[in-house]
Protein backbone atom coordinates (compact mmCIF):
# COMPACT_ATOMS: atom_id res chain seq x y z
CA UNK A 1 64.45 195.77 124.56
CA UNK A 2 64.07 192.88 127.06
CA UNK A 3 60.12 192.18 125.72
CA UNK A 4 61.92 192.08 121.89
CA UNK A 5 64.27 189.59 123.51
CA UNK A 6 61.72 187.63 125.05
CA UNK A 7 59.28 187.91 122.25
CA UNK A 8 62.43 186.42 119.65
CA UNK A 9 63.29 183.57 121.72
CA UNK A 10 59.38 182.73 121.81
CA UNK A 11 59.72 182.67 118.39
CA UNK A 12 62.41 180.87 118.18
CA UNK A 13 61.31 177.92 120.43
CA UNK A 14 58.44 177.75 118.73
CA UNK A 15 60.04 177.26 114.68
CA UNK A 16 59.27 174.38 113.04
CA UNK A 17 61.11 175.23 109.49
CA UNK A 18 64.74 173.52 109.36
CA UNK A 19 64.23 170.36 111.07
CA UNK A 20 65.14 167.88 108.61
CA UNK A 21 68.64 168.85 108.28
CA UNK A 22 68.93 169.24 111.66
CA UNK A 23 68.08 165.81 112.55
CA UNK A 24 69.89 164.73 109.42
CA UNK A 25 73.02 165.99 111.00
CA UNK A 26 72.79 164.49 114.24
CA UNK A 27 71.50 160.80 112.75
CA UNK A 28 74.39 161.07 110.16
CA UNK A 29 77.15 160.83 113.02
CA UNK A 30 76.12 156.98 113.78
CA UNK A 31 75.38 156.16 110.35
CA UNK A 32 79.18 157.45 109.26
CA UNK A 33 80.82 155.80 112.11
CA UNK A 34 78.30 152.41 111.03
CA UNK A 35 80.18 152.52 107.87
CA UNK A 36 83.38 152.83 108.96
CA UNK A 37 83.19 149.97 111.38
CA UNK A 38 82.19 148.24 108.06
CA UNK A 39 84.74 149.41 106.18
CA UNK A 40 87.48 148.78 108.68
CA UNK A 41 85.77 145.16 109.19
CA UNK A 42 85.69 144.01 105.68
CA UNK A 43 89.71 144.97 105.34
CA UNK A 44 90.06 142.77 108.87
CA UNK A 45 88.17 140.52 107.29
CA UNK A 46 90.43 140.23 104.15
CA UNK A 47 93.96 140.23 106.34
CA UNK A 48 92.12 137.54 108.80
CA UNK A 49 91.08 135.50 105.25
CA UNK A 50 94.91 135.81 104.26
CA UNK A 51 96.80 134.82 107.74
CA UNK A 52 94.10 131.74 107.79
CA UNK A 53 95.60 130.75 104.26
CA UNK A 54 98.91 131.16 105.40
CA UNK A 55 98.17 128.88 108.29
CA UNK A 56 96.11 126.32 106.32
CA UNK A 57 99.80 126.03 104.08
CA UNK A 58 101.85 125.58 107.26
CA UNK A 59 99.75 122.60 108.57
CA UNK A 60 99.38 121.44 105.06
CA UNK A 61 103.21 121.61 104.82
CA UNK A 62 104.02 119.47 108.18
CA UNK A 63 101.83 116.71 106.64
CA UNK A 64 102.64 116.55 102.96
CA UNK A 65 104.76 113.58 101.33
CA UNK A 66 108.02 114.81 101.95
CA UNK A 67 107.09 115.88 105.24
CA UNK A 68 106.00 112.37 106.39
CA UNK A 69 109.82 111.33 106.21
CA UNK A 70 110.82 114.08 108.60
CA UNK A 71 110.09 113.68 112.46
CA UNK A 72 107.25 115.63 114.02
CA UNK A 73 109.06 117.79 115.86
CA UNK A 74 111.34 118.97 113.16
CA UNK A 75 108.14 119.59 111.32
CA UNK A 76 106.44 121.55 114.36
CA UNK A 77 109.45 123.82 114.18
CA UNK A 78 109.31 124.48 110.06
CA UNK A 79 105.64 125.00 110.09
CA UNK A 80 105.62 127.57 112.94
CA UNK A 81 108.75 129.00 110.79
CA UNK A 82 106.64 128.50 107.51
CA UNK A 83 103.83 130.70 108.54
CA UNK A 84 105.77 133.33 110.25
CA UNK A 85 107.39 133.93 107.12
CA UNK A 86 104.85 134.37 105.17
CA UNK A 87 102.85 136.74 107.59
CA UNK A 88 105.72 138.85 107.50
CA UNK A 89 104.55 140.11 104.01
CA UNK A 90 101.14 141.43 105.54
CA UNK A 91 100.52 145.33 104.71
CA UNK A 92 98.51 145.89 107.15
CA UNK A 93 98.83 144.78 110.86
CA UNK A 94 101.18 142.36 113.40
CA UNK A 95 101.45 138.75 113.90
CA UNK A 96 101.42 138.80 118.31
CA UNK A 97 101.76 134.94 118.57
CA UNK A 98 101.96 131.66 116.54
CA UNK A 99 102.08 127.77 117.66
CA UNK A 100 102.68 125.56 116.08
CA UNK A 101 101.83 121.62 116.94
CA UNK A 102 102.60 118.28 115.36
CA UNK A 103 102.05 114.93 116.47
CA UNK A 104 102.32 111.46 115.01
CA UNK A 105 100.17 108.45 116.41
CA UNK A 106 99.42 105.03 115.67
CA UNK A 107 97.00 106.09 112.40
CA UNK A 108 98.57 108.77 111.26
CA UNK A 109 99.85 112.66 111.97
CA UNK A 110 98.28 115.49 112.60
CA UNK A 111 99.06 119.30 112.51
CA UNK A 112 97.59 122.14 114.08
CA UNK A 113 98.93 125.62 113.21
CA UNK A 114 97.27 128.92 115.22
CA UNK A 115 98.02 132.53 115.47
CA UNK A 116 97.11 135.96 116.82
CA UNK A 117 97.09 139.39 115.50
CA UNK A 118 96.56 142.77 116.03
CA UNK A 119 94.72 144.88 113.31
CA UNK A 120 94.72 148.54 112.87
CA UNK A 121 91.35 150.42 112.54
CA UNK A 122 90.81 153.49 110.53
CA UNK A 123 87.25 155.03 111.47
CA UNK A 124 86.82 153.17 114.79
CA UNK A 125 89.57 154.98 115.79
CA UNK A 126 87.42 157.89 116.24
CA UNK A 127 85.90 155.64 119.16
CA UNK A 128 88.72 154.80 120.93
CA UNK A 129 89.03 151.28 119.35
CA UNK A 130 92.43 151.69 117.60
CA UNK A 131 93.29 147.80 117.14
CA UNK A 132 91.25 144.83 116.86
CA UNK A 133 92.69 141.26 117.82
CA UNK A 134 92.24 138.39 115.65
CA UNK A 135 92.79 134.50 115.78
CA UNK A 136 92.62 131.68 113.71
CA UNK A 137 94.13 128.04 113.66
CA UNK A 138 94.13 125.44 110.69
CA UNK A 139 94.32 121.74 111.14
CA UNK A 140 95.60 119.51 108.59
CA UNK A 141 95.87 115.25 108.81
CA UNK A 142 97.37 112.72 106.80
CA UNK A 143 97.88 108.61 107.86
CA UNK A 144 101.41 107.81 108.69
CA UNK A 145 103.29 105.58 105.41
CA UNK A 146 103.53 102.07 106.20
CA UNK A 147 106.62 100.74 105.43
CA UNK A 148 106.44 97.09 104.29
CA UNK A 149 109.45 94.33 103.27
CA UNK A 150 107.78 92.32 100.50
CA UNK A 151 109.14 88.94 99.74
CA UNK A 152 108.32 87.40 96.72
CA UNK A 153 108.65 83.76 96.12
CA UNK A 154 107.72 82.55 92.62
CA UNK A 155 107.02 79.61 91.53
CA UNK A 156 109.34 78.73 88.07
CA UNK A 157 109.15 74.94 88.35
CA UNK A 158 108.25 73.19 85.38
CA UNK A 159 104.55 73.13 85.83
CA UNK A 160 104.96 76.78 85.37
CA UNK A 161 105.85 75.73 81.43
CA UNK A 162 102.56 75.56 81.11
CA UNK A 163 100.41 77.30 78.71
CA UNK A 164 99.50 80.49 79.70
CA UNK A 165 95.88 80.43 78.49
CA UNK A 166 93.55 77.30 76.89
CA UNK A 167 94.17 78.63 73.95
CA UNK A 168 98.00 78.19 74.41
CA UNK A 169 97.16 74.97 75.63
CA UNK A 170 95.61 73.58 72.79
CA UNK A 171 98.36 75.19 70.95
CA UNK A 172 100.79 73.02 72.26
CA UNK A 173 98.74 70.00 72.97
CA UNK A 174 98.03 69.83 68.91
CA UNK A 175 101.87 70.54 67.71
CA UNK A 176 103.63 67.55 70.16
CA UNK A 177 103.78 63.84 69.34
CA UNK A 178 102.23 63.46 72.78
CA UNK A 179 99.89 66.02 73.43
CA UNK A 180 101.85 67.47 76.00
CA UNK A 181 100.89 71.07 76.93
CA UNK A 182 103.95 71.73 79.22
CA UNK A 183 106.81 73.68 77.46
CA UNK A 184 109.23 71.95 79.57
CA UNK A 185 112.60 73.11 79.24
CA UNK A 186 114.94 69.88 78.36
CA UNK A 187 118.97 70.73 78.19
CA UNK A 188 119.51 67.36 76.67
CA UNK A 189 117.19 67.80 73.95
CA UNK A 190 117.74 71.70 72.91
CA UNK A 191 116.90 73.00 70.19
CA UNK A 192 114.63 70.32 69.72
CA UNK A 193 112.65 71.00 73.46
CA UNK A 194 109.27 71.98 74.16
CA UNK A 195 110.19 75.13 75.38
CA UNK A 196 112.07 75.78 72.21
CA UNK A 197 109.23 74.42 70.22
CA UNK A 198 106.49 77.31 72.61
CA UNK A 199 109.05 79.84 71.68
CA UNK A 200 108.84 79.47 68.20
CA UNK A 201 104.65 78.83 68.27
CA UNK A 202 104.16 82.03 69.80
CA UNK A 203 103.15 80.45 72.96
CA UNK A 204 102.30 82.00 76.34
CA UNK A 205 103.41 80.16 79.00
CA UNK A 206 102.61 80.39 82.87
CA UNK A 207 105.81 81.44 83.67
CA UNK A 208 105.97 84.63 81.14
CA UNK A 209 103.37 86.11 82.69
CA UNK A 210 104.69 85.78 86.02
CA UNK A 211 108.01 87.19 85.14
CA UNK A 212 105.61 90.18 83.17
CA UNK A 213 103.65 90.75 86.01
CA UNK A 214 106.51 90.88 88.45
CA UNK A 215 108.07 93.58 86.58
CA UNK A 216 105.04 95.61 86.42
CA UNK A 217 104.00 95.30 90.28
CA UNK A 218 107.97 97.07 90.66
CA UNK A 219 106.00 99.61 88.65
CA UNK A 220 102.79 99.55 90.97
CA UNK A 221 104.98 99.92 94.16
CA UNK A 222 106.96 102.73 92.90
CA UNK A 223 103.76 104.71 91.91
CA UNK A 224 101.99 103.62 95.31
CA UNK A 225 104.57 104.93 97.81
CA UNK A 226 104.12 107.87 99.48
CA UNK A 227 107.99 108.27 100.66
CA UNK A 228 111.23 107.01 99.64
CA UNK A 229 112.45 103.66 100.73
CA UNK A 230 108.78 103.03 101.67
CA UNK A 231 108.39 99.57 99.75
CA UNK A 232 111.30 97.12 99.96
CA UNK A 233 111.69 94.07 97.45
CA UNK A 234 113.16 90.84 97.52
CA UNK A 235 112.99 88.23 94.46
CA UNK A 236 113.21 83.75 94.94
CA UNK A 237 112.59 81.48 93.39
CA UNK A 238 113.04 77.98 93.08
CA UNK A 239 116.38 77.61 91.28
CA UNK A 240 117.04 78.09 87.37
CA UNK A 241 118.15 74.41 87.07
CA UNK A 242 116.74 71.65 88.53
CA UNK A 243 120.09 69.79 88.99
CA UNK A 244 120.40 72.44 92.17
CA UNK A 245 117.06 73.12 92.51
CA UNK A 246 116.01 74.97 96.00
CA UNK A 247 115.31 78.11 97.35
CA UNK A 248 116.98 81.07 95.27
CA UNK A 249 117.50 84.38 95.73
CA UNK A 250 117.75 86.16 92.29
CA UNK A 251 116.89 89.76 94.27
CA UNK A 252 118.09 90.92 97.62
CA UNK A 253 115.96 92.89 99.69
CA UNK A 254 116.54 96.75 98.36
CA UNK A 255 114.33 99.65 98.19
CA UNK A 256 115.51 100.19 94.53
CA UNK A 257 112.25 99.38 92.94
CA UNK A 258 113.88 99.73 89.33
CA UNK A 259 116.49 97.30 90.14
CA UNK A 260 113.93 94.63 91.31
CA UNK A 261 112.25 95.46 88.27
CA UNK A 262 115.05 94.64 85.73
CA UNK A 263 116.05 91.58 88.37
CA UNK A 264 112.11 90.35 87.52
CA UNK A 265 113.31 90.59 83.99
CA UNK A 266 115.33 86.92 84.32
CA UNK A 267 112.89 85.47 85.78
CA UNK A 268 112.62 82.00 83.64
CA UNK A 269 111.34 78.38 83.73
CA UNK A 270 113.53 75.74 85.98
CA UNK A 271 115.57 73.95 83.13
CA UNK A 272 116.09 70.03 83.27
CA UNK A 273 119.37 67.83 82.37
CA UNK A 274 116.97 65.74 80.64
CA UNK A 275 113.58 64.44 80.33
CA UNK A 276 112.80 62.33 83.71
CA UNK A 277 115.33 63.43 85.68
CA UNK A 278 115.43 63.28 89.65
CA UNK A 279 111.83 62.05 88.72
CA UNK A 280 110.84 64.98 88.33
CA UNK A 281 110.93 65.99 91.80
CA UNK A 282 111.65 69.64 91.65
CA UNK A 283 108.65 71.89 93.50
CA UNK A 284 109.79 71.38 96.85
CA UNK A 285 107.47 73.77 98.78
CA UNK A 286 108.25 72.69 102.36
CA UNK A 287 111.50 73.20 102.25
CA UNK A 288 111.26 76.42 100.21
CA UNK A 289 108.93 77.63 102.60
CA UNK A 290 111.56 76.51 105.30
CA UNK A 291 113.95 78.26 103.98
CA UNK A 292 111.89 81.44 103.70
CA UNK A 293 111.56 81.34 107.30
CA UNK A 294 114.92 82.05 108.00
CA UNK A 295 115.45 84.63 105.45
CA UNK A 296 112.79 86.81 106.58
CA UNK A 297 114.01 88.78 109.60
CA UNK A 298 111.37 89.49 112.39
CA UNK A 299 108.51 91.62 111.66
CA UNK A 300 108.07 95.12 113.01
CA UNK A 301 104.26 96.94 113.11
CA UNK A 302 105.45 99.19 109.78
CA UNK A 303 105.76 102.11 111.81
CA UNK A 304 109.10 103.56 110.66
CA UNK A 305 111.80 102.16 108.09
CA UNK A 306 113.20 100.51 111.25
CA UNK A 307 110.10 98.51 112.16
CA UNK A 308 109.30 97.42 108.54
CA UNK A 309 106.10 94.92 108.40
CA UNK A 310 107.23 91.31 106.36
CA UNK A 311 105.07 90.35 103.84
CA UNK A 312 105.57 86.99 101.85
CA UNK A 313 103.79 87.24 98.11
CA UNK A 314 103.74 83.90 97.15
CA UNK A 315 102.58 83.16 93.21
CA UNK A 316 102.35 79.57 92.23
CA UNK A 317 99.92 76.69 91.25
CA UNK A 318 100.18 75.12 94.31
CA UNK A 319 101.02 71.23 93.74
CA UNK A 320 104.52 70.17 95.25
CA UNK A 321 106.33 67.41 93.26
CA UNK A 322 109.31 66.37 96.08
CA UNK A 323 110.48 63.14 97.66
CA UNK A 324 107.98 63.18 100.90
CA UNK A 325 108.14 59.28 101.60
CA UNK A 326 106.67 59.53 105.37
CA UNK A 327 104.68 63.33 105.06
CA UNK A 328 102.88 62.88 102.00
CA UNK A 329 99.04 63.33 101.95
CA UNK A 330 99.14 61.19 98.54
CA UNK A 331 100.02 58.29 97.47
CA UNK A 332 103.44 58.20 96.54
CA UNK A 333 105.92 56.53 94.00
CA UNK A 334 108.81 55.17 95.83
CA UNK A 335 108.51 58.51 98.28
CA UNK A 336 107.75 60.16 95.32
CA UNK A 337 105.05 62.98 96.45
CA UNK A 338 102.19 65.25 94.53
CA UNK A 339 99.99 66.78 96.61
CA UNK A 340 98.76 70.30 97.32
CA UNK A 341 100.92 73.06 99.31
CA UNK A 342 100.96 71.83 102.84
CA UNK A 343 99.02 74.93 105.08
CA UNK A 344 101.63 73.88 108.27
CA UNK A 345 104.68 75.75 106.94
CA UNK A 346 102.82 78.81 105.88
CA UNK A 347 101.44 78.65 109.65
CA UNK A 348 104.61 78.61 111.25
CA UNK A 349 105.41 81.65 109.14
CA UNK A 350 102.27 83.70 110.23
CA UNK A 351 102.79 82.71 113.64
CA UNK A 352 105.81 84.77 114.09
CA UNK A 353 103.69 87.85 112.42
CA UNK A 354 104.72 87.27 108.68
CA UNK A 355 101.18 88.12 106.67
CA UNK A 356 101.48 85.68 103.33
CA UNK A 357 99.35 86.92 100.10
CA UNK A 358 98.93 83.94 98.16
CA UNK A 359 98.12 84.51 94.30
CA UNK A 360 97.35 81.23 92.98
CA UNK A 361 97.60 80.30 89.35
CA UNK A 362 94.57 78.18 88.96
CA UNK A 363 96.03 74.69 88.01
CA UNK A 364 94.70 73.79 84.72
CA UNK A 365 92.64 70.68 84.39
CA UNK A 366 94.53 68.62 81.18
CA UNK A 367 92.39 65.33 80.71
CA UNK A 368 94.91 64.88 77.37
CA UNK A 369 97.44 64.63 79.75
CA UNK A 370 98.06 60.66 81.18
CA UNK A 371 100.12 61.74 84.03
CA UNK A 372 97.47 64.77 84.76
CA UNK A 373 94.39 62.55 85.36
CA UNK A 374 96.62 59.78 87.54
CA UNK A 375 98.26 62.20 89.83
CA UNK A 376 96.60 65.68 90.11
CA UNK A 377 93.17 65.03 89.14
CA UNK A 378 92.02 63.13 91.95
CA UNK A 379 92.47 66.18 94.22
CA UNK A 380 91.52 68.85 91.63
CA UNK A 381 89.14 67.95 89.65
CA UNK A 382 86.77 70.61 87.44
CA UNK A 383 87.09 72.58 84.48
CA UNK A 384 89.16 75.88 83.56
CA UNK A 385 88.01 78.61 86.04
CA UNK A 386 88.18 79.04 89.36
CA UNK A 387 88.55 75.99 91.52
CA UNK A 388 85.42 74.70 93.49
CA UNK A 389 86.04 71.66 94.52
CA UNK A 390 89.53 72.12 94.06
CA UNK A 391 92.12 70.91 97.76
CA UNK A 392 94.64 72.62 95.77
CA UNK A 393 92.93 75.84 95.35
CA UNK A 394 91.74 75.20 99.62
CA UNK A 395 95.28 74.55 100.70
CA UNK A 396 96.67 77.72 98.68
CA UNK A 397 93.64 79.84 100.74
CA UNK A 398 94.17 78.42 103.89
CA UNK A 399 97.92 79.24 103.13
CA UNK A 400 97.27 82.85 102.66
CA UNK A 401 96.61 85.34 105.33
CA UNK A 402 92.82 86.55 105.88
CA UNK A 403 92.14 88.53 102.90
CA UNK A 404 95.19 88.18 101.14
CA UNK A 405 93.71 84.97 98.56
CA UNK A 406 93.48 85.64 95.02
CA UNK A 407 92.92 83.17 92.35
CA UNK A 408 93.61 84.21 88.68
CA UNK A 409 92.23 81.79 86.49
CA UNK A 410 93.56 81.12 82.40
CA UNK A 411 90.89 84.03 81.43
CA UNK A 412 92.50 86.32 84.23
CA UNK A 413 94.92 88.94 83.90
CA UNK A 414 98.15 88.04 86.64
CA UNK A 415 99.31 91.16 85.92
CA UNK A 416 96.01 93.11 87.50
CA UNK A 417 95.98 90.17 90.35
CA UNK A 418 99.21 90.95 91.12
CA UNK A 419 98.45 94.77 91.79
CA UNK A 420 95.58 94.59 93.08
CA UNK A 421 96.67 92.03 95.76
CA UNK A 422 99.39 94.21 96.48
CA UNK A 423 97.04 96.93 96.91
CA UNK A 424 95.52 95.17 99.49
CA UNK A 425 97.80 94.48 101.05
CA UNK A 426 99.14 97.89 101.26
CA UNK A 427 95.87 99.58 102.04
CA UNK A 428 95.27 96.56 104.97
CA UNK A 429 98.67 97.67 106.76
CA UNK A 430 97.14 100.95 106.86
CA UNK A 431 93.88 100.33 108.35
CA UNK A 432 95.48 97.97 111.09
CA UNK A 433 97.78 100.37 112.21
């Protein structure tokens, strides 16, 4: 019995038949658990993929439009709160630990959401490896808003009466008894006036556009803001009658955009008494610009609706018409002074911070025009365009801030010149910061 024994274990030791599935068996152990660690992988994958969207919304959230009028830390707290919320709907696993951190600096904020979990495993289990920690954070950026007090001061004097384009001009210069192509705006002589007479052409004056064009930048600001009360608008301008002509506040300084907007809307040419009067000394820059000096409260660096940056937007063609007797660059007659903007007062304004954008309204060369070619031509002389040789043109860009000069010529539209100046400005706060 023990030889039969012996002889059947020989046997057995020596059996090659069977040895597929018996390896098959034992390699198949590795290769299940190798796809169970897949399998519970690619559903850790999935709940990671979801918690990292849930985290990429809370930063996104602390950083967004509205957001940018709340303080940072109020937004740390409601994105930490944001995400745990929505983590609470996971199916599978637990949310150990979120942070949540938001910080504002001199360009801008930024928020930083991050988070660890603990996953349950199905097959790895088998292992020991019940749970499987995960982590993740999501940053999200946005500049701070600038917040900006805009100023406009607009020149409706009666050189503004001018026409629009040369096509107006000659539309005016060919229906008056004296070729004139201003539309001035003569009480004494209404209905029978110039500007009644441009009315009733069709014509487009200078000061139409403006008026036009300041409605539509309300419309350009509104659209450009990124929080309420970022843009703030005041309206002057140089008086609707020339009998108390001087700096004139039509607007106060609001953040009601559609208010400024139907304020624009009365924006009209300086009327007269009559033809001659004061000698026609009514475009009294320096002491407009005076004036503005004291209006405009200090500047802050734009940094919150307390700190507001000051920004004067000055339109006009440039050529003062005021009794200068001892300051004028020109020869006068009998103190009376023409002459281009003088750069001094729009230096004492930058000086204290105040950034001016100048958009000048190219003053229009009229050799018809007696007056024109005694008094304004000697210091502006070219065609309709863009002003080479023009001091007018010089002053107005020495006037302006660096970077804030734009010239709009007859074939210009003020209306784009206006926005995208504004624009500039806007976008130059922003970069500065």
């Amino acid at each position: 019995m023990i030889r039969n024994l012996a002889r059947r274990a020989m046997a057995f030791c020596h059996e090659r038949r069977g040895t597929i599935a018996i390896t098959f068996a034992l390699a198949a152990i590795p290769v299940i658990l190798a796809m169970g660690a897949a399998v519970d992988f690619s559903l850790v994958s999935r709940e990671k993929a979801t918690l990292d969207g849930y985290a990429d919304a809370a930063a996104l959230s602390a950083v967004n439009t509205t957001a940018m009028a709340i303080s940072a830390s109020t937004e740390q707290t409601n994105a930490a709160n944001y995400f745990t919320a929505q983590a609470s709907t996971l199916k599978r696993g637990t949310v150990s630990s979120v942070s949540a951190t938001v910080t504002d600096s001199g360009t801008g904020r930024t928020a930083v959401v991050s988070y660890t979990a603990t996953m349950p495993t199905s097959f790895m289990g088998v292992l020991g490896m019940n749970t499987v920690k995960i982590s993740g954070s999501s940053t999200a950026a946005s500049a701070l808003p600038t917040y900006i007090d805009f100023y406009l001061l607009l020149d409706n004097t009666p050189s503004m009466g001018v026409g629009a384009t040369p096509a107006d001009v000659a539309k005016m210069v060919a229906n008056t008894p004296d070729q004139c192509a201003f539309a001035c705006h003569d009480l004494s002589a209404v209905p029978n006036d110039y500007y009644t007479l441009a009315k009733s052409l069709g014509v487009t004056t200078r000061i139409d556009v403006v008026r036009t064009a300041t409605q539509q930048l309300m419309d350009t600001a509104k659209a450009t803001q990124t929080v309420p009360s970022q843009f703030r608008m005041a309206i002057y301008d140089f008086g609707l009658d020339a009998s108390v002509s001087g700096l004139t506040r039509i607007f106060p300084l609001s953040a009601s955009l559609s208010a400024a907007k139907t304020a624009a809307g009365l924006i009209d040419l300086m009327t007269v008494p009559y033809q001659g009067y004061n000698n026609d000394q009514a475009t009294d820059f320096d002491g407009a610009l005076a004036t503005m000096n004291s209006a405009i409260a200090t500047p802050g660096d734009g940094s919150s609706p307390s700190k507001p940056a000051k920004i004067l937007f000055f339109v006009s063609d440039g050529v003062a018409d005021a009794q200068y007797p001892s300051t004028c660059s020109q020869p006068t007659t009998g103190g009376r002074c023409q002459e281009p903007i003088t750069v001094a007062n729009c230096t004492t304004l930058k000086n204290r911070g105040i950034k001016i954008a100048v958009l000048y309204t190219t003053y229009l060369a009229l050799p018809t025009n007696s007056w024109y070619m005694t008094w304004i031509n000697p210091f502006n002389p070219g065609p309709y365009g863009p002003s080479v040789n023009s001091k007018i043109a010089a002053n107005m860009q020495a006037c302006a801030s660096p970077g804030f000069y734009f010239e709009v010529s007859p074939t210009d539209g003020i209306s784009q010149a206006m926005a995208s100046l504004f624009q500039k400005v806007v976008q130059s706060a922003r970069l500065t910061k």
